[in-house]
C-alpha atoms as a PDB file:
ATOM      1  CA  UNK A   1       0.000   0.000   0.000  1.00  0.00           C
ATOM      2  CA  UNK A   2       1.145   3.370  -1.170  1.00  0.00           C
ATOM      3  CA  UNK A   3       0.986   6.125   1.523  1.00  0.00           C
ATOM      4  CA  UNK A   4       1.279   9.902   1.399  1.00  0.00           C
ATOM      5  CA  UNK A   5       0.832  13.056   3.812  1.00  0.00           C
ATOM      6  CA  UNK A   6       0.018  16.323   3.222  1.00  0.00           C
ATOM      7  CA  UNK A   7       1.185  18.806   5.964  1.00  0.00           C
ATOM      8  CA  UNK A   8       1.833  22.093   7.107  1.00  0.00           C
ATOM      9  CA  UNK A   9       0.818  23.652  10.475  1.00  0.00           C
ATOM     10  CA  UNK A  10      -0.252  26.911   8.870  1.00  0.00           C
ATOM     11  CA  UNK A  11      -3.937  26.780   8.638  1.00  0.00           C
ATOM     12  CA  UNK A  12      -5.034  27.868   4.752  1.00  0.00           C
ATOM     13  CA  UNK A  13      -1.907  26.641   3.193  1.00  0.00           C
ATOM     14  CA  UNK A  14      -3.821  24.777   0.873  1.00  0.00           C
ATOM     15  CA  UNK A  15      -3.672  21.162   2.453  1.00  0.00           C
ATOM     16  CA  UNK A  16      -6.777  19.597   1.398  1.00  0.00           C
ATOM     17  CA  UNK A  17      -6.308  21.378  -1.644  1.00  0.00           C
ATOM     18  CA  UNK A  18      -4.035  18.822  -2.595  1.00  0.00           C
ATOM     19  CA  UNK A  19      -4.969  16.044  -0.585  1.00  0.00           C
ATOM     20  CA  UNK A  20      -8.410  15.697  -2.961  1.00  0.00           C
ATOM     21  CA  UNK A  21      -6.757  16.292  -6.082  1.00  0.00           C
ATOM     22  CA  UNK A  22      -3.828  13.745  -5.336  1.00  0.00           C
ATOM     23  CA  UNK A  23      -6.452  11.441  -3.950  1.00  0.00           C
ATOM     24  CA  UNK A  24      -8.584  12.132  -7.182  1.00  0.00           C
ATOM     25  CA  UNK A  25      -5.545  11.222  -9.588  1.00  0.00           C
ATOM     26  CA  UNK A  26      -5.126   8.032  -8.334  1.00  0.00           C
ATOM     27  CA  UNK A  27      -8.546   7.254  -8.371  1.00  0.00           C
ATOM     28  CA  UNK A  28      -8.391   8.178 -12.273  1.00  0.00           C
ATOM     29  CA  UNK A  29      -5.960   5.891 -12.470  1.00  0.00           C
ATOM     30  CA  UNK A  30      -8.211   3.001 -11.137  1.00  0.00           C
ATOM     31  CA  UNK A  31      -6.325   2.599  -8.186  1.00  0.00           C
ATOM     32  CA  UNK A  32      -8.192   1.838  -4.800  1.00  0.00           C
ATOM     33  CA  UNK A  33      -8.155   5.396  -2.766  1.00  0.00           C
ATOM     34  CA  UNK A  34      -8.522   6.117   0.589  1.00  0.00           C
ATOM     35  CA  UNK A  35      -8.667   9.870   1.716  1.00  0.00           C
ATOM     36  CA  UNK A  36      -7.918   9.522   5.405  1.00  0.00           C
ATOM     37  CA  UNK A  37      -8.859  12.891   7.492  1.00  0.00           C
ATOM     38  CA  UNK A  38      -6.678  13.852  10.779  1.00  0.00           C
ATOM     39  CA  UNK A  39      -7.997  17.189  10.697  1.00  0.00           C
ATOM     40  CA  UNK A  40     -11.232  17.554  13.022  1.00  0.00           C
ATOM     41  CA  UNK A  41     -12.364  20.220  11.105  1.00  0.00           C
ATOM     42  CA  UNK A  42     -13.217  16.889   8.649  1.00  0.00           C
ATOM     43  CA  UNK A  43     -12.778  18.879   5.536  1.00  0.00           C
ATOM     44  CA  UNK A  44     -11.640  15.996   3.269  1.00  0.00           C
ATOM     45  CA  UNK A  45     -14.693  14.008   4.752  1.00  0.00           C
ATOM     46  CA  UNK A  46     -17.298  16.832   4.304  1.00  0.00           C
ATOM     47  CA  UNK A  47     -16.149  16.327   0.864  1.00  0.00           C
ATOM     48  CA  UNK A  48     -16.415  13.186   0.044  1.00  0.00           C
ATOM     49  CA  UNK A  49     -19.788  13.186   1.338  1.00  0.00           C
ATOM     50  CA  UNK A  50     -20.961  15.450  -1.709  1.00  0.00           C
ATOM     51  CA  UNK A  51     -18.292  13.422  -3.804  1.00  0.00           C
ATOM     52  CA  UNK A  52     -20.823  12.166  -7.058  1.00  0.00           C
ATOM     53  CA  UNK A  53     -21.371   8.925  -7.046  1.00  0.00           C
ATOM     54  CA  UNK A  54     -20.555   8.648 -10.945  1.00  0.00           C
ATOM     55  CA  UNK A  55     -17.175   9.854 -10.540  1.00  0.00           C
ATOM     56  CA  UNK A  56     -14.085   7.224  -9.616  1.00  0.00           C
ATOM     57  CA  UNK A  57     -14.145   6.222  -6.057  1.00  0.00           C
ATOM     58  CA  UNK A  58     -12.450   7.462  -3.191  1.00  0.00           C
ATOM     59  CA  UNK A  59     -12.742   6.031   0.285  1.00  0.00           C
ATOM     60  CA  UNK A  60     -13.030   7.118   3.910  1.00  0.00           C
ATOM     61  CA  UNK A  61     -11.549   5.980   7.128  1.00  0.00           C
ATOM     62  CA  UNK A  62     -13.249   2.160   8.038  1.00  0.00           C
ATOM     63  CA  UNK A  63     -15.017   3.481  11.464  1.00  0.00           C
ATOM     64  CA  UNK A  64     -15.876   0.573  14.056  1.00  0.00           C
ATOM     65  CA  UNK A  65     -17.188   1.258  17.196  1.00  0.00           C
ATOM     66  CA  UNK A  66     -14.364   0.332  19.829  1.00  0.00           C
ATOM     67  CA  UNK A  67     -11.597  -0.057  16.898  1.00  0.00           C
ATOM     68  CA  UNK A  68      -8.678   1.961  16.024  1.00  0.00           C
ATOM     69  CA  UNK A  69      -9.397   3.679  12.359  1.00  0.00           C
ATOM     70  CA  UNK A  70      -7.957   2.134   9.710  1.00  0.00           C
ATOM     71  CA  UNK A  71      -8.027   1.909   5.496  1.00  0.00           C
ATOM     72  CA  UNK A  72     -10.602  -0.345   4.111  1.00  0.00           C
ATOM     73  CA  UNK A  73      -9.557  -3.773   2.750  1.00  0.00           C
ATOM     74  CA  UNK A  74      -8.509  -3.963  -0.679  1.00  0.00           C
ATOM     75  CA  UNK A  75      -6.923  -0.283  -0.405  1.00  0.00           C
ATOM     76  CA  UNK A  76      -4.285   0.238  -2.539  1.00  0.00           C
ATOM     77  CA  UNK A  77      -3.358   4.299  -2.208  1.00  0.00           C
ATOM     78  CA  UNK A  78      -3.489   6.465   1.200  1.00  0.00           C
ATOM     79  CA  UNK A  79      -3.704   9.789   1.080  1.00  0.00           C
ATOM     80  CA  UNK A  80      -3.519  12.002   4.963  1.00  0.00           C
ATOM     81  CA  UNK A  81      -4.627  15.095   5.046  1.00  0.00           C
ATOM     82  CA  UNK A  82      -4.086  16.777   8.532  1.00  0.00           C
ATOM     83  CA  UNK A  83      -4.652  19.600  10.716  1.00  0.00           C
ATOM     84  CA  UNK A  84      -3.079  22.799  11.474  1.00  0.00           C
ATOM     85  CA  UNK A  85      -0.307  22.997  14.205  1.00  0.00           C
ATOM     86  CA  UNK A  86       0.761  19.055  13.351  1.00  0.00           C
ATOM     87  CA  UNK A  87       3.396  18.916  15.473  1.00  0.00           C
ATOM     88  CA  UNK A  88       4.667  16.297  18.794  1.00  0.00           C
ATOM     89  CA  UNK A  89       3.920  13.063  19.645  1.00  0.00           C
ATOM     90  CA  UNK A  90       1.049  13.452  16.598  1.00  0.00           C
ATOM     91  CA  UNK A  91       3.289  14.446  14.025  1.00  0.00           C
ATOM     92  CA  UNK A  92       5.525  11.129  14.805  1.00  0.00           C
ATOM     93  CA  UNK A  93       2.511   9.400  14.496  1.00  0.00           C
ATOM     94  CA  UNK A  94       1.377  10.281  11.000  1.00  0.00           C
ATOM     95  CA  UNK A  95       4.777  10.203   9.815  1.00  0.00           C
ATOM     96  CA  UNK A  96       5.021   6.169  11.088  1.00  0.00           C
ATOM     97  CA  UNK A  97       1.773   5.294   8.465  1.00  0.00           C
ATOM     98  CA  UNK A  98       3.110   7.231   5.344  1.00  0.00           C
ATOM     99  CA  UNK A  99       6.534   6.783   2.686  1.00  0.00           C
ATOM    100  CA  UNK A 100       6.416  10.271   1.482  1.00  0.00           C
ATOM    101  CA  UNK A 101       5.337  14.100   2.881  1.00  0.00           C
ATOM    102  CA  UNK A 102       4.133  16.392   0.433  1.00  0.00           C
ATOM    103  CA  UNK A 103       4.844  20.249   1.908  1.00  0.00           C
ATOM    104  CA  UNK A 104       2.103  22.979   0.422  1.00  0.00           C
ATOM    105  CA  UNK A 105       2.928  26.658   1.403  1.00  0.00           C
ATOM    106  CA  UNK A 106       1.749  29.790   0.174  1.00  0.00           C
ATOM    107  CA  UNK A 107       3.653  32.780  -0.545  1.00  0.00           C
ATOM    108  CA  UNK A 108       3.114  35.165   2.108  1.00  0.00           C
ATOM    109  CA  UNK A 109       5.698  36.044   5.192  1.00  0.00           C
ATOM    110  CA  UNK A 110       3.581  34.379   7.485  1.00  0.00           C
ATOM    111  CA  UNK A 111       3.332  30.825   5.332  1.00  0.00           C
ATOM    112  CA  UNK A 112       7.019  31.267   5.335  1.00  0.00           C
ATOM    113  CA  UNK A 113       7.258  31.544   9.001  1.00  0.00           C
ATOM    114  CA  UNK A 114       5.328  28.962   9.979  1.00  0.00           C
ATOM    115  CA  UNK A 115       6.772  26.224   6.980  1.00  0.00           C
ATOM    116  CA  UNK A 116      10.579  27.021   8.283  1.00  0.00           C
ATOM    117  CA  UNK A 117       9.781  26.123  11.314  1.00  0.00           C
ATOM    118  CA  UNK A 118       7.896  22.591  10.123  1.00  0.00           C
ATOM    119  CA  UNK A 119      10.720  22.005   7.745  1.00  0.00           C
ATOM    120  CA  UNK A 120      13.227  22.136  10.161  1.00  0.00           C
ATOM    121  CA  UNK A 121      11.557  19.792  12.547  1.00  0.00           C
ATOM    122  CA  UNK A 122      10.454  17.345   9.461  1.00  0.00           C
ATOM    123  CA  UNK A 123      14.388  16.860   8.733  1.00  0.00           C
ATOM    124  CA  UNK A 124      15.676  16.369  12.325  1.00  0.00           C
ATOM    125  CA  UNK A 125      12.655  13.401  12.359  1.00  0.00           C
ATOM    126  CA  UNK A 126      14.552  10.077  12.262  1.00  0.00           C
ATOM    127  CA  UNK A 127      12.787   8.453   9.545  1.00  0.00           C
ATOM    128  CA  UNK A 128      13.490  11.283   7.065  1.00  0.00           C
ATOM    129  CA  UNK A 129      17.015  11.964   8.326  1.00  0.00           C
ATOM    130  CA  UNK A 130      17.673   7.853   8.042  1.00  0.00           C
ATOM    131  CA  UNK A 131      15.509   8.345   4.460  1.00  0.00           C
ATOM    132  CA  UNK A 132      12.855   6.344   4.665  1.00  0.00           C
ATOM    133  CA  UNK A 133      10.476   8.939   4.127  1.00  0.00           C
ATOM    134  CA  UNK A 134      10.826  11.331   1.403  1.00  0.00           C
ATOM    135  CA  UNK A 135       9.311  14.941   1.811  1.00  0.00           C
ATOM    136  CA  UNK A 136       9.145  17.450  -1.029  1.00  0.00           C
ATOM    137  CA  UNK A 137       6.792  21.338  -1.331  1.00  0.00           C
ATOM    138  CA  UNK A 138       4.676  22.386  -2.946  1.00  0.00           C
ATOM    139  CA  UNK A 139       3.922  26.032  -3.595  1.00  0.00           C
ATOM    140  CA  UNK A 140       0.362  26.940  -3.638  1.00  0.00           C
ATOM    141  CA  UNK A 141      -1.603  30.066  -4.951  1.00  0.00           C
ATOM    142  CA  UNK A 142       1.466  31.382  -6.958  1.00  0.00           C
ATOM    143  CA  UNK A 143       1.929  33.936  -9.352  1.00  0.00           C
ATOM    144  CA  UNK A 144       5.503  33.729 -10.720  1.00  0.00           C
ATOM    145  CA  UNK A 145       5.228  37.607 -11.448  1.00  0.00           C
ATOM    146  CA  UNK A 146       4.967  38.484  -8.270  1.00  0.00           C
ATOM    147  CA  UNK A 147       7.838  39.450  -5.531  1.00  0.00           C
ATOM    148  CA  UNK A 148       6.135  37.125  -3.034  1.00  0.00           C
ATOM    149  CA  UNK A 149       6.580  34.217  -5.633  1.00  0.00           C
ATOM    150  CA  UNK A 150      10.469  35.421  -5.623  1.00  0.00           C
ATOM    151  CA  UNK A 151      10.664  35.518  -2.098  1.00  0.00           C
ATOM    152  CA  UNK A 152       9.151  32.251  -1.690  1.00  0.00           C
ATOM    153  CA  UNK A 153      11.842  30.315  -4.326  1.00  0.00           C
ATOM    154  CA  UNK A 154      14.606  32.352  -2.247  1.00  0.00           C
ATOM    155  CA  UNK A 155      13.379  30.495   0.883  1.00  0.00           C
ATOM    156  CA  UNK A 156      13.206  27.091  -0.360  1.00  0.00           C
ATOM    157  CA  UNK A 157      16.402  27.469  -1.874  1.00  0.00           C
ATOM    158  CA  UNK A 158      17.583  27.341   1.720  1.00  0.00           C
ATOM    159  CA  UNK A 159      16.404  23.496   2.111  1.00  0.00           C
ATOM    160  CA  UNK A 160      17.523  20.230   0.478  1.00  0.00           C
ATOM    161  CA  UNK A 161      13.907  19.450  -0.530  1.00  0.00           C
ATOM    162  CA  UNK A 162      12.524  19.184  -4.345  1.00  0.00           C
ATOM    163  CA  UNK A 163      10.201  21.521  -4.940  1.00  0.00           C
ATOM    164  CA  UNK A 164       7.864  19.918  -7.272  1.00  0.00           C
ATOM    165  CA  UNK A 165       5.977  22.778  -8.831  1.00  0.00           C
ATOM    166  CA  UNK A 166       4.498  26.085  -8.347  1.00  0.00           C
ATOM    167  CA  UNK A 167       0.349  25.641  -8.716  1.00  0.00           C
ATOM    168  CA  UNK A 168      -1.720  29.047  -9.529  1.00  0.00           C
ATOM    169  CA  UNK A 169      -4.461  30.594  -8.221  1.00  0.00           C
ATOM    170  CA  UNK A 170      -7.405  29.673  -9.943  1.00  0.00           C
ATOM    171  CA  UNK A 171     -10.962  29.386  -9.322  1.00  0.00           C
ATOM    172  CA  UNK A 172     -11.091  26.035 -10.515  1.00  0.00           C
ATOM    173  CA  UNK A 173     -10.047  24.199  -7.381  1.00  0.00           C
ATOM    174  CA  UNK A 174     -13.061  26.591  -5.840  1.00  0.00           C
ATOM    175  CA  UNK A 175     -15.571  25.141  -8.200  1.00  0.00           C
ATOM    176  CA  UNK A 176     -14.398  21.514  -8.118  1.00  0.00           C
ATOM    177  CA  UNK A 177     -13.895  21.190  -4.371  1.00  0.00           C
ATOM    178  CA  UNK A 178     -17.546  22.820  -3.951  1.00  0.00           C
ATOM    179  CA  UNK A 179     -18.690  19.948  -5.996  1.00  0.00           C
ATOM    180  CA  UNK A 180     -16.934  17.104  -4.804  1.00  0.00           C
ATOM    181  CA  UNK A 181     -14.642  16.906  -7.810  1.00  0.00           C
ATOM    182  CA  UNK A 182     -10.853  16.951  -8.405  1.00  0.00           C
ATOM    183  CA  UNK A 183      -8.931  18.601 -11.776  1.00  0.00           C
ATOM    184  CA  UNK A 184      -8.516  15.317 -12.491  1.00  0.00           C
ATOM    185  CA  UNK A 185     -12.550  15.026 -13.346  1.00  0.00           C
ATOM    186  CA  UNK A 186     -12.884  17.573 -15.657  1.00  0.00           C
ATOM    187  CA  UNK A 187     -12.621  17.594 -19.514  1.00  0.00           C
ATOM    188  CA  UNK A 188      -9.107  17.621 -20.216  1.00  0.00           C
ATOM    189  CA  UNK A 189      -9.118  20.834 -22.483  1.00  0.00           C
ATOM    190  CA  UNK A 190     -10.823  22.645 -19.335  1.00  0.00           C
ATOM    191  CA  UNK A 191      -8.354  21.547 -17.043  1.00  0.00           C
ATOM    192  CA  UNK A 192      -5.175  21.240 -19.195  1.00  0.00           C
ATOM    193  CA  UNK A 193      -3.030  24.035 -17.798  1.00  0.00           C
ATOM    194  CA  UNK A 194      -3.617  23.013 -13.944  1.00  0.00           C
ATOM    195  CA  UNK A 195      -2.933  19.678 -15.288  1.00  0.00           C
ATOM    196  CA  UNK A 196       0.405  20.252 -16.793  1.00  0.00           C
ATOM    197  CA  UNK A 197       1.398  22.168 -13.502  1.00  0.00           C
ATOM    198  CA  UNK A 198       0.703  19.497 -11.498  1.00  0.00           C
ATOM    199  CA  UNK A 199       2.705  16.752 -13.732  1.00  0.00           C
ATOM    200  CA  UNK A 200       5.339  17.127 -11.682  1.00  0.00           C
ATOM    201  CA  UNK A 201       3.829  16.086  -8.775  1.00  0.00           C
ATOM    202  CA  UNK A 202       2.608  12.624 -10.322  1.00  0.00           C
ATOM    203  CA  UNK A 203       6.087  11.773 -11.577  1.00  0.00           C
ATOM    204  CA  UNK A 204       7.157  12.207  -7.571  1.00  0.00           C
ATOM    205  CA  UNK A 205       4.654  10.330  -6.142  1.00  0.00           C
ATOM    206  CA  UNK A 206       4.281   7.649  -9.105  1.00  0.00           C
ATOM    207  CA  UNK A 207       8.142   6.722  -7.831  1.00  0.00           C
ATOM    208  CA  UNK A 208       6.791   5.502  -5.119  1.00  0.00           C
END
């Protein structure tokens, strides 16, 4: 089973963002998808529950009264999305279930703040220092003519990390997520550019 997290304490950074649309590739690809929600806000779990029922498939957390969570049988594909201020004994938790950490952040000073911070304490964890968990960013919302995007690239040029891409903002993860849907379930000429910035992505996490 293929696992992957999507973190960052700072709250808005675009987490489930890319949990649903990573979770949404790989059920295009036929694969057998669980979307697994740490966050209490539930936001990955409010959405599957408007998620059409025409569309691939994407599952929830297997909930038994008395019983620990866990992926239904058959899965093939986990995909965490988690909470702001992931961090402790709950961070080292999350990071024991999963192969590879994908890092969203925005372009602001205060995304900045709060991702330097979670980087440095994602590298000093043992299982990414030892490498058996690879973590790579994401940046989210950017406009590459902007100085934010350029003070953004200067920070992550700091860290040993790939950063896979640079995604825009576009109203088109609005309308999808509102409907339950991912890029990945749209008409390919609607969805072409998104699609070609997130290419990157899939060749990381299709290394797996």
């Amino acid at each position: 089973m293929k696992s992957f997290l999507v973190a960052n304490p700072k709250g808005g950074s675009g987490k489930t963002t890319l949990a649903t649309n990573l979770a949404g590739y790989f059920a295009r690809r036929g694969h057998r998808v669980m979307l697994g929600d740490v966050d209490r806000q539930h936001s990955s779990r409010d959405w599957l529950a408007i998620r059409p029922e025409v569309l691939p498939p994407i599952q929830s957390w297997d909930l038994a009264k008395d019983q620990p969570a866990r992926p239904p049988k058959e899965t093939t594909h986990v995909v965490l999305d988690t909470p702001a201020g992931l961090h402790g004994k709950q961070l080292d938790r999350v990071l024991g279930q999963v192969r590879r950490v994908i890092v969203p952040v925005q372009p602001s000073l205060f995304d900045i703040l709060a991702t330097r911070h979670f980087l440095d304490t994602l590298l000093g964890e043992k299982c990414v220092r030892k490498e058996k968990t690879c973590v790579a960013v994401v940046g989210m919302r950017v406009d590459a003519r902007t100085r934010a995007a350029s003070e953004l690239e200067r920070f992550l040029s700091y860290y040993d990390l790939p950063v896979l891409t640079y995604l825009r903002d576009t109203q088109l993860y609005v309308q999808t997520s509102a409907n339950g849907m991912t890029l990945f379930d749209l008409a390919p000429s609607r969805a072409a550019r998104d699609v070609e910035q997130w290419q990157p992505i899939i060749d990381w996490v299709e290394q797996s």
